[in-house]
N, C-alpha and C. Protein backbone atom coordinates (compact mmCIF):
# COMPACT_ATOMS: atom_id res chain seq x y z
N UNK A 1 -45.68 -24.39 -31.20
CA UNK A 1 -44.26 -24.30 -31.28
C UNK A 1 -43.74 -22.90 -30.98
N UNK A 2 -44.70 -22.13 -31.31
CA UNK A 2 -44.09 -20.69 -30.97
C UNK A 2 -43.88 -20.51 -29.48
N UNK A 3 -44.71 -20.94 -28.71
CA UNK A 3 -44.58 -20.80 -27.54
C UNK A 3 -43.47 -21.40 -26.71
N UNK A 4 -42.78 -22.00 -27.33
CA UNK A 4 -41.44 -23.07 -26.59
C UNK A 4 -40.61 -22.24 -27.27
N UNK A 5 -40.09 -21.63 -28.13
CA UNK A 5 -39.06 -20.60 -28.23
C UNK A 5 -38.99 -19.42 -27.04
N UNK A 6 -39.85 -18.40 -26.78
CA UNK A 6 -40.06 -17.64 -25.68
C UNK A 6 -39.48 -18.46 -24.52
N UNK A 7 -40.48 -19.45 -24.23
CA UNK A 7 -40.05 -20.38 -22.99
C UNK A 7 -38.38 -20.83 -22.60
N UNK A 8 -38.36 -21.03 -23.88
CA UNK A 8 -36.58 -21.65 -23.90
C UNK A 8 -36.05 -20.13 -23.84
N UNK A 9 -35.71 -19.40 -24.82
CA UNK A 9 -35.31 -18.35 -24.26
C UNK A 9 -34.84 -17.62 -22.85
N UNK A 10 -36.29 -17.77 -22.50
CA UNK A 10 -36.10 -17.33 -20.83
C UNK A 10 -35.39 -18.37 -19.87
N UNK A 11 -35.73 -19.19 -19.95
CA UNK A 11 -34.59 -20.42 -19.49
C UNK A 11 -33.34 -20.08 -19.75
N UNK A 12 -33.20 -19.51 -20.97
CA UNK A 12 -31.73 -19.61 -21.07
C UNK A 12 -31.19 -18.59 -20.60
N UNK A 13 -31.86 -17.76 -20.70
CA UNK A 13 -31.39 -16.40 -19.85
C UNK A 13 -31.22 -16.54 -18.29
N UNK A 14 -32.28 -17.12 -17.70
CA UNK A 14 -32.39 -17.03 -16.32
C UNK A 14 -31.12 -17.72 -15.91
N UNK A 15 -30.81 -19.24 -16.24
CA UNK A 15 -29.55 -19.97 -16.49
C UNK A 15 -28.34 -19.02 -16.65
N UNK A 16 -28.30 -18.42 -17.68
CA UNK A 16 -27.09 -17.80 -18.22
C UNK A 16 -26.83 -16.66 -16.30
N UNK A 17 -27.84 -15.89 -16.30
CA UNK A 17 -27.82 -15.25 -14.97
C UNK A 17 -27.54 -15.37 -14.04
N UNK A 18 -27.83 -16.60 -13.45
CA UNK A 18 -27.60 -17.81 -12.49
C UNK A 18 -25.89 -17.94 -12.23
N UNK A 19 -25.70 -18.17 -13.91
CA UNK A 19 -24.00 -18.82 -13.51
C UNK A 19 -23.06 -17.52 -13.55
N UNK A 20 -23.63 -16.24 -13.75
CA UNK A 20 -23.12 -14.58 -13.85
C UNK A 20 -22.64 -14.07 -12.33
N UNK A 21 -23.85 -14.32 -11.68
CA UNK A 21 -23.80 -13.93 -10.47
C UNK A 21 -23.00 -15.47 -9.39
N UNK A 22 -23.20 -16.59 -9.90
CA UNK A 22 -22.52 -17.56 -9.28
C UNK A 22 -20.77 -17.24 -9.17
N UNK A 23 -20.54 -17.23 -10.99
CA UNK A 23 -18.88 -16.70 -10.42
C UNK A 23 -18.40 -15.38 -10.36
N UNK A 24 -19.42 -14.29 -10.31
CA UNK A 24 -19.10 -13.15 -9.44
C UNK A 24 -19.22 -13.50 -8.18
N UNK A 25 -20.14 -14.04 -7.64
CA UNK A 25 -19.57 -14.33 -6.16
C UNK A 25 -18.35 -15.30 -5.41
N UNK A 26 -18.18 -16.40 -6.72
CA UNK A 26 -17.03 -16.92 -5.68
C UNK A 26 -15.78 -16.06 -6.38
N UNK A 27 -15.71 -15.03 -7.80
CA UNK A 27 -14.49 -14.22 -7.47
C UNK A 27 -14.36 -13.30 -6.22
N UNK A 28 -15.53 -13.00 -5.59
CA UNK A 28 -15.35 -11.83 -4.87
C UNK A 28 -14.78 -12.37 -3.50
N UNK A 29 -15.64 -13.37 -3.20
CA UNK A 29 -14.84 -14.37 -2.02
C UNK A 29 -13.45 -14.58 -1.97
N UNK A 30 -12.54 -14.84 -3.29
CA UNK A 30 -11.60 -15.17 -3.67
C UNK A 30 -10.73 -13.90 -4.00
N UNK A 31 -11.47 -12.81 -3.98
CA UNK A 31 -10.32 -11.68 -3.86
C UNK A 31 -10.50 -11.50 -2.41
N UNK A 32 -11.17 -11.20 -1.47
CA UNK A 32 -11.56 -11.00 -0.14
C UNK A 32 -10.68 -12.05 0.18
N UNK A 33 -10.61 -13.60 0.52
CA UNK A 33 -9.54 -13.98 0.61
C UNK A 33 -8.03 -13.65 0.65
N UNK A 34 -7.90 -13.46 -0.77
CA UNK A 34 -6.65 -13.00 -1.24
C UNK A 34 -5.80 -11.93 -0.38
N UNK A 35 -7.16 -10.36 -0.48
CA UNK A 35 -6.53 -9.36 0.37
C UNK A 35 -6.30 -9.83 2.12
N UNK A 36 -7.44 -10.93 2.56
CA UNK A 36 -6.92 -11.19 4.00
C UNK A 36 -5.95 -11.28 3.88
N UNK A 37 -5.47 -12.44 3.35
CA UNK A 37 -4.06 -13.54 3.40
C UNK A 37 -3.01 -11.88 3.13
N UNK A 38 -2.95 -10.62 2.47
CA UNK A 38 -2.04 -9.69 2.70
C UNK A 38 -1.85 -9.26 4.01
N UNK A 39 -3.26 -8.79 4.90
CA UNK A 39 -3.35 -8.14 5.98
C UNK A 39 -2.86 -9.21 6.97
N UNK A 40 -3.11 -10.55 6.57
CA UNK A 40 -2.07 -11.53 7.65
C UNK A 40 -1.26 -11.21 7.81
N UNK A 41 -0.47 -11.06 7.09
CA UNK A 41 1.15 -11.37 6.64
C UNK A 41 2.04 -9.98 7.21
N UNK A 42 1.13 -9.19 6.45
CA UNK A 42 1.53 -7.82 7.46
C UNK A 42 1.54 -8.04 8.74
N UNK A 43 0.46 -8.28 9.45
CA UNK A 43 -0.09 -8.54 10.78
C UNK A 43 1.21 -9.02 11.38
N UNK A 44 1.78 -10.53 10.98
CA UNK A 44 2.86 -11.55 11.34
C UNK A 44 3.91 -10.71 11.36
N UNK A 45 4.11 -9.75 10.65
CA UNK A 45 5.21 -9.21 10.34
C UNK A 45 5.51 -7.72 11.64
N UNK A 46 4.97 -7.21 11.85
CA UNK A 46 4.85 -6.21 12.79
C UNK A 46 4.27 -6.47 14.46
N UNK A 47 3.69 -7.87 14.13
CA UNK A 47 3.68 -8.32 15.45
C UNK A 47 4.84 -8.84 15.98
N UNK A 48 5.50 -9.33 15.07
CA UNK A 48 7.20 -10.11 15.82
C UNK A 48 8.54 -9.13 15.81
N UNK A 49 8.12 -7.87 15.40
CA UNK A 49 8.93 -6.80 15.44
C UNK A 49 7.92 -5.42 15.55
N UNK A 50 7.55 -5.14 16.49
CA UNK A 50 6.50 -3.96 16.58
C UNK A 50 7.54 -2.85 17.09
N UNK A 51 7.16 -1.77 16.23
CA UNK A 51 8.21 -0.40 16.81
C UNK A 51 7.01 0.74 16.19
N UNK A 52 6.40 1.21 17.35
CA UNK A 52 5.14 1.49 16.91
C UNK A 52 6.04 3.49 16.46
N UNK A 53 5.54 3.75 15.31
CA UNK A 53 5.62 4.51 15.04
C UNK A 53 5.38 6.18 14.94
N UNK A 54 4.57 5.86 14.52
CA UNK A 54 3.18 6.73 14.08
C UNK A 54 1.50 6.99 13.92
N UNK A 55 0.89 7.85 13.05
CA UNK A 55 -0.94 7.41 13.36
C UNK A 55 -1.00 8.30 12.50
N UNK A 56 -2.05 7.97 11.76
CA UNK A 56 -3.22 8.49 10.65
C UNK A 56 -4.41 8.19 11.37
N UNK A 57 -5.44 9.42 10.90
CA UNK A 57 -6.71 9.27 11.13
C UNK A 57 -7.52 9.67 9.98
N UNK A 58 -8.79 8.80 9.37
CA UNK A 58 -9.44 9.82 8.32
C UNK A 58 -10.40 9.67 8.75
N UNK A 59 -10.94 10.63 8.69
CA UNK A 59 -12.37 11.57 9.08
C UNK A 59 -13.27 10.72 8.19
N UNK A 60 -12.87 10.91 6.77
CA UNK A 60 -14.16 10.72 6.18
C UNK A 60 -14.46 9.20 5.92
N UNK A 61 -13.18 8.26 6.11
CA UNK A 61 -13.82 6.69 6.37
C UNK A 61 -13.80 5.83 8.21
N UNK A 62 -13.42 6.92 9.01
CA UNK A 62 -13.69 6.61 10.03
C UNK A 62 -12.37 5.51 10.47
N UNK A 63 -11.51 5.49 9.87
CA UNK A 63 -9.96 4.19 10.35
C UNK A 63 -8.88 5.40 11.01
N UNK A 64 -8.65 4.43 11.81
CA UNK A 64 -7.17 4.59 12.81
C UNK A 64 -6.43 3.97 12.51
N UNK A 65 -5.34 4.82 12.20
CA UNK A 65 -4.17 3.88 11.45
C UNK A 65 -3.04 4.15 12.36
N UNK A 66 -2.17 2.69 12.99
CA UNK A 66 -0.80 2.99 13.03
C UNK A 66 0.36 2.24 12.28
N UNK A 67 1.35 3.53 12.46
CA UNK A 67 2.37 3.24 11.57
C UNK A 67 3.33 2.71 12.29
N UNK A 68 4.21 1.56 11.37
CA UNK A 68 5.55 1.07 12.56
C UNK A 68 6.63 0.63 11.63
N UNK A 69 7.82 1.18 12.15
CA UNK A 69 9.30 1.17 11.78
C UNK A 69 9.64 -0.26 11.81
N UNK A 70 10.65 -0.27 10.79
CA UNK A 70 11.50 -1.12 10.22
C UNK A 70 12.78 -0.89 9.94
N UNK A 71 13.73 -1.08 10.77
CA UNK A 71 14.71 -0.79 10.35
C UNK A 71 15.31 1.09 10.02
N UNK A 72 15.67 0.88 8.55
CA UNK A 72 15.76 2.33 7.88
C UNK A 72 14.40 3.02 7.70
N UNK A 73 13.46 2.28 7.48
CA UNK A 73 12.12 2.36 7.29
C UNK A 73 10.99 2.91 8.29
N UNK A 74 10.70 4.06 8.52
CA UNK A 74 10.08 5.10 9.24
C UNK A 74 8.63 4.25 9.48
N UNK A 75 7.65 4.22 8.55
CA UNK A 75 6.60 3.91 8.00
C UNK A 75 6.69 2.86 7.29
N UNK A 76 6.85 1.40 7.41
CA UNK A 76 7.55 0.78 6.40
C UNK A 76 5.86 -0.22 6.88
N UNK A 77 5.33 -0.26 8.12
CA UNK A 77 4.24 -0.77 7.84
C UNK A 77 3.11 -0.07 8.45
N UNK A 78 1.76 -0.10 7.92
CA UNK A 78 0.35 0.78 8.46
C UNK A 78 -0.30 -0.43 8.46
N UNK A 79 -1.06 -0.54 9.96
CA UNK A 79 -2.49 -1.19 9.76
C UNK A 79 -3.57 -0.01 10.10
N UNK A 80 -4.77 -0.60 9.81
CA UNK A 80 -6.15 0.79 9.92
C UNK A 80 -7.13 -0.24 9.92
N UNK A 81 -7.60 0.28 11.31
CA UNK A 81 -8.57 0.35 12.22
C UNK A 81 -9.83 0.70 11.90
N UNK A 82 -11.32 -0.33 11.88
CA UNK A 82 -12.11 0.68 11.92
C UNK A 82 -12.75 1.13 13.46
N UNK A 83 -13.59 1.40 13.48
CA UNK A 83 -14.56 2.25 14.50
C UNK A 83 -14.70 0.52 16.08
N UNK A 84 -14.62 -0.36 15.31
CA UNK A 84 -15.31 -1.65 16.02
C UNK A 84 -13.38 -2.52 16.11
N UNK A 85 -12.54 -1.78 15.79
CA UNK A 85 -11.49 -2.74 15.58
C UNK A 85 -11.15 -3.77 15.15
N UNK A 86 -11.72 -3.68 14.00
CA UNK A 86 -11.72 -4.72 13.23
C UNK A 86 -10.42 -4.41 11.88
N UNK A 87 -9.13 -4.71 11.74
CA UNK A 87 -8.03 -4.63 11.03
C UNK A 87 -8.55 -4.86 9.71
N UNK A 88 -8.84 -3.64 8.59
CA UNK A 88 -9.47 -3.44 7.56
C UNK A 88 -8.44 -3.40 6.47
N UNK A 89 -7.03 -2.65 6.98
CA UNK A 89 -6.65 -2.48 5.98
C UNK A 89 -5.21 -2.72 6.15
N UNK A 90 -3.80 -3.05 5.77
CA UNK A 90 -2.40 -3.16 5.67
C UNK A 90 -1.65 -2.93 4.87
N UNK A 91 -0.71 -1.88 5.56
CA UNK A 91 0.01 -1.77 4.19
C UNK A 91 1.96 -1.92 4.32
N UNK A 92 1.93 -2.24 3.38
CA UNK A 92 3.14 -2.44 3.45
C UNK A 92 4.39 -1.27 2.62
N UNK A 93 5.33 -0.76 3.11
CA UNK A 93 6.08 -0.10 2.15
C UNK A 93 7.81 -0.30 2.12
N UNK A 94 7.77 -1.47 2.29
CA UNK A 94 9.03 -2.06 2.46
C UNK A 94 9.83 -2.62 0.91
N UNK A 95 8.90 -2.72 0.13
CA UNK A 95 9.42 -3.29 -1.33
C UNK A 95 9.44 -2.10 -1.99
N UNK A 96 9.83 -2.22 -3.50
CA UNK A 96 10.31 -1.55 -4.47
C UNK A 96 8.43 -0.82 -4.76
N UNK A 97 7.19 -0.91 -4.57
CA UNK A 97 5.97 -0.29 -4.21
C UNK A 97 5.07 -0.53 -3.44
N UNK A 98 4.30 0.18 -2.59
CA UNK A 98 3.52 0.44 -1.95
C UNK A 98 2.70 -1.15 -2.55
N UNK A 99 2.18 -1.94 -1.01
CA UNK A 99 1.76 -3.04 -1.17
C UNK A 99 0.31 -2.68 0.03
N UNK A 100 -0.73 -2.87 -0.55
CA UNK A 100 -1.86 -2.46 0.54
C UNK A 100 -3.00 -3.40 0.21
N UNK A 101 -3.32 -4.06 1.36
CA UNK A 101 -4.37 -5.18 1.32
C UNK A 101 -5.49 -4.24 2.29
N UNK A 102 -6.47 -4.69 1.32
CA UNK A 102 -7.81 -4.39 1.96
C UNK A 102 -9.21 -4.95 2.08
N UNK A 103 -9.77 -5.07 3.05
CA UNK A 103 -11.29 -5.28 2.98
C UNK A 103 -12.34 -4.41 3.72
N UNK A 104 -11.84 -3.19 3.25
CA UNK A 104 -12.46 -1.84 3.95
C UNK A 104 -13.96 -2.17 3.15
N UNK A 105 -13.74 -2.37 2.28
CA UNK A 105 -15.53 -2.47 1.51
C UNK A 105 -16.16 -3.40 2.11
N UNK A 106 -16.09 -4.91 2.86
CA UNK A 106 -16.46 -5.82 3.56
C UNK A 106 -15.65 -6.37 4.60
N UNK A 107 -15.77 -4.59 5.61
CA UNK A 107 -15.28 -4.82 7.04
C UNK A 107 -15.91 -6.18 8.06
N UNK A 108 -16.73 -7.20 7.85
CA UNK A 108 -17.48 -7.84 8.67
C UNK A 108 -16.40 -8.74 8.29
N UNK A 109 -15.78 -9.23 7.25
CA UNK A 109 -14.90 -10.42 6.64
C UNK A 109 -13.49 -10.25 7.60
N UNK A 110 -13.46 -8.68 7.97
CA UNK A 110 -11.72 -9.15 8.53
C UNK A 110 -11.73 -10.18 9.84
N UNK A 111 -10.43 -10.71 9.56
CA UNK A 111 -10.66 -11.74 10.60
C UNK A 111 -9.65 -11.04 12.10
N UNK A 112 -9.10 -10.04 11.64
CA UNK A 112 -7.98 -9.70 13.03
C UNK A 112 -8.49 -9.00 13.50
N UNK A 113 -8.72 -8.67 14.95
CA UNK A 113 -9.50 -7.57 15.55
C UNK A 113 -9.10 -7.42 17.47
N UNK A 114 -8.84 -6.18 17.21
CA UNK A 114 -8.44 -5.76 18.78
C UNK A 114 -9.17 -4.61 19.33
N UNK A 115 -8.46 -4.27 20.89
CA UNK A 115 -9.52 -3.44 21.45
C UNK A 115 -9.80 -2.20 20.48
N UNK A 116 -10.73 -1.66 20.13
CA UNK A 116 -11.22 -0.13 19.84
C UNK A 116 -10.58 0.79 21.22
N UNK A 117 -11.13 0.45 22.20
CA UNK A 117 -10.89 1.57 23.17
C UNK A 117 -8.92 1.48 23.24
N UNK A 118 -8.40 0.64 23.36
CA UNK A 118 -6.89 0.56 23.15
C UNK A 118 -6.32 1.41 22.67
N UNK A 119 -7.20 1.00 20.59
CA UNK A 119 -6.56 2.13 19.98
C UNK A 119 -6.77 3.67 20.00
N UNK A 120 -7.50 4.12 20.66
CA UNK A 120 -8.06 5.41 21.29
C UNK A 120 -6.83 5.44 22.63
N UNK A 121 -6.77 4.90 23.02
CA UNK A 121 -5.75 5.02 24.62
C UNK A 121 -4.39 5.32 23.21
N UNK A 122 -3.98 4.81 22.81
CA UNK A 122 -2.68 4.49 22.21
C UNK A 122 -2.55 5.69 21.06
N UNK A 123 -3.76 6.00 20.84
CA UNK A 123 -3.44 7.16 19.46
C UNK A 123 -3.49 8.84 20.84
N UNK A 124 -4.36 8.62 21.18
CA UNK A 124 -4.44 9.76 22.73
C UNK A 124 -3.02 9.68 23.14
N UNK A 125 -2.55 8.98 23.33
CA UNK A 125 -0.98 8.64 24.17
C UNK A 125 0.19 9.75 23.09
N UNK A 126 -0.46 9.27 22.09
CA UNK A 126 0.67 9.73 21.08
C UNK A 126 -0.16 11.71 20.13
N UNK A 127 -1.04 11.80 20.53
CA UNK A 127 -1.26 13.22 20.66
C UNK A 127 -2.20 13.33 19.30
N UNK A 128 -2.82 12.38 19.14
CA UNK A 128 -3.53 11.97 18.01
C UNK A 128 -4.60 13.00 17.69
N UNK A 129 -5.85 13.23 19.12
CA UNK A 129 -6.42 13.90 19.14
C UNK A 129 -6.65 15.35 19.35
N UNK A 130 -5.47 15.92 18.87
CA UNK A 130 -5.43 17.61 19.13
C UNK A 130 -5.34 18.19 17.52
N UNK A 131 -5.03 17.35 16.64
CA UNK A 131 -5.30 17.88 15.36
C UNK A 131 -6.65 18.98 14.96
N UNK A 132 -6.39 19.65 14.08
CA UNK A 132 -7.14 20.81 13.79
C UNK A 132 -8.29 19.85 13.12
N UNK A 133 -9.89 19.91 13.65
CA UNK A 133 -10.78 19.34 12.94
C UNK A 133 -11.66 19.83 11.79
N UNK A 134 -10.60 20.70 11.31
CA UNK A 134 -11.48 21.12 9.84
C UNK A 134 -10.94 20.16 8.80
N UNK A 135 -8.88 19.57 8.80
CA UNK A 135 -8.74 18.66 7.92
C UNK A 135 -9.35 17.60 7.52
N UNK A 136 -9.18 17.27 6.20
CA UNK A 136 -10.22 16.32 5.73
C UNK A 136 -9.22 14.85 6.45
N UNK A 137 -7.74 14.96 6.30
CA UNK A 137 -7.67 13.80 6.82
C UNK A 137 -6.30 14.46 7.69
N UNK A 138 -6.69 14.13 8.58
CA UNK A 138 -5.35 14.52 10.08
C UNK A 138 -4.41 13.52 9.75
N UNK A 139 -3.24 13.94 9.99
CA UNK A 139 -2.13 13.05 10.11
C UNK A 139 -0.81 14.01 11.05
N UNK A 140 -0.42 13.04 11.38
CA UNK A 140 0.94 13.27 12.09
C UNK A 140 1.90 12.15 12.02
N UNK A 141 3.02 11.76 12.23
CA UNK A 141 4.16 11.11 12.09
C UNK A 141 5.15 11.26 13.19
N UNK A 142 5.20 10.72 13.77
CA UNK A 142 6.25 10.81 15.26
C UNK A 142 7.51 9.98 14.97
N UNK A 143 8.67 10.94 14.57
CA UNK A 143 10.08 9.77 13.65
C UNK A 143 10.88 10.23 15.15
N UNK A 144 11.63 8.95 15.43
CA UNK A 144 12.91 9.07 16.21
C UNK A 144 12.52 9.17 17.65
N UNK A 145 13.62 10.19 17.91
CA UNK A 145 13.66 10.87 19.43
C UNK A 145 12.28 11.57 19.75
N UNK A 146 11.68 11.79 18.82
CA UNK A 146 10.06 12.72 19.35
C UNK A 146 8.59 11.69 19.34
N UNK A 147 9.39 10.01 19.25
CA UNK A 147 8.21 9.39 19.67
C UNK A 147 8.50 8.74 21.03
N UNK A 148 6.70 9.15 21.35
CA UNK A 148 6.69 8.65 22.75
C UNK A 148 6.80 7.74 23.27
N UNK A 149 6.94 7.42 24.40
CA UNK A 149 7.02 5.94 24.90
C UNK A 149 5.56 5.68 25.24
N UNK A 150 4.62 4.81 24.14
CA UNK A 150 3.63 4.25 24.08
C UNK A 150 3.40 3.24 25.01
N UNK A 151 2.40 3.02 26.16
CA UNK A 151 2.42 1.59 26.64
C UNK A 151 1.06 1.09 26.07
N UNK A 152 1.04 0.17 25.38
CA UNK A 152 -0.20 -0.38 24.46
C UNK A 152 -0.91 -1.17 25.30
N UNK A 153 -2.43 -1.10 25.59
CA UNK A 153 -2.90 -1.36 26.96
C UNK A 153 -2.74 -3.21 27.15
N UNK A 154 -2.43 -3.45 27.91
CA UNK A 154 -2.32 -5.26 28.38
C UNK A 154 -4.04 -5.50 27.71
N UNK A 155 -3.67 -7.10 26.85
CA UNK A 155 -4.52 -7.46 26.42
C UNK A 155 -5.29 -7.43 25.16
N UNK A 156 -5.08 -6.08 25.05
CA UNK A 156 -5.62 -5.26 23.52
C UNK A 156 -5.69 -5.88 22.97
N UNK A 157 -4.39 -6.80 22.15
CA UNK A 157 -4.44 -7.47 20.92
C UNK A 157 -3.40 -6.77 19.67
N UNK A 158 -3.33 -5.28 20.17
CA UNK A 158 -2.17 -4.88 19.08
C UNK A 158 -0.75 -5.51 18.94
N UNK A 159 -0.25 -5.28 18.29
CA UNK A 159 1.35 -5.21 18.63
C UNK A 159 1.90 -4.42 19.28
N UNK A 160 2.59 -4.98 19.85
CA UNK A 160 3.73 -4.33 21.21
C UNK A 160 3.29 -4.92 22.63
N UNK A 161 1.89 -5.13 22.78
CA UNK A 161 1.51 -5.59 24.23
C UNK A 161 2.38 -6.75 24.23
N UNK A 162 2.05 -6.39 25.97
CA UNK A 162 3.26 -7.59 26.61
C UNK A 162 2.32 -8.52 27.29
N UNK A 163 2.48 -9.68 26.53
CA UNK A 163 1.39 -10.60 27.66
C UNK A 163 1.04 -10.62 29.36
């Protein structure tokens, strides 16, 4: 009899473990979800009104970000880019706080994705790459009359291309 206590024990543990890691994984699915369904919505939203703005770059996670006007709203939306163009991250700043969907931690999950070389043509266009490369994260902001007239390459997949 002693020996079926141990036994059960471990059963119950291994079990208990089993169902630990079961609904840690379908929460994680289910937040990964969640943040897509943000970066959609953004997506929808700046694709049917694209007024390309601006650009962030960070060095130390490797995303290209552009920014695009809304209205009164300078920066009112950012998507970011990684290295493979794959739309990692969205943000929104159009409400009463900063709204930012992400799946920068499981870039393979995003589902929107356009040219890489594009966004290199399109951040180059806009003077992206002359920043001083000691900052940890470059940024610039092009408001008004001092942004350029961007042509976003046919095809890409960003917003603004013209079919």
């Amino acid at each position: 009899m002693r020996r079926r206590r141990p036994l059960a024990l471990v059963l119950a543990v291994v079990v208990a473990a089993a169902i630990v890691v079961g609904v840690g994984r379908w929460q994680a699915r289910r937040d990964t979800v969640s943040e897509q369904r943000g970066i959609e919505r953004i997506w929808a939203v700046v694709s049917k009104h694209p007024a390309l703005d601006g650009w962030r770059i960070t060095s130390t996670l490797g995303f290209r970000c552009l920014s695009y006007r809304q209205g009164a709203y300078p920066f009112a939306y950012e998507l970011c880019f990684d290295s493979a163009g794959r739309l990692v991250e969205a943000l929104d700043r159009t409400g009463p706080s900063l709204a930012v969907s992400t799946v920068r931690s499981q870039p393979q999950d995003a589902t929107i994705r356009v040219s890489s070389p594009a966004i290199d043509t399109v951040l180059r266009q806009m003077g992206a790459f002359s920043v001083h490369p000691a900052r940890e994260v470059a940024h610039q902001y092009l408001v008004g009359t001092r942004t350029p007239h961007v042509r976003v390459p046919q095809g890409s997949g960003l917003p603004s291309a013209r079919p």
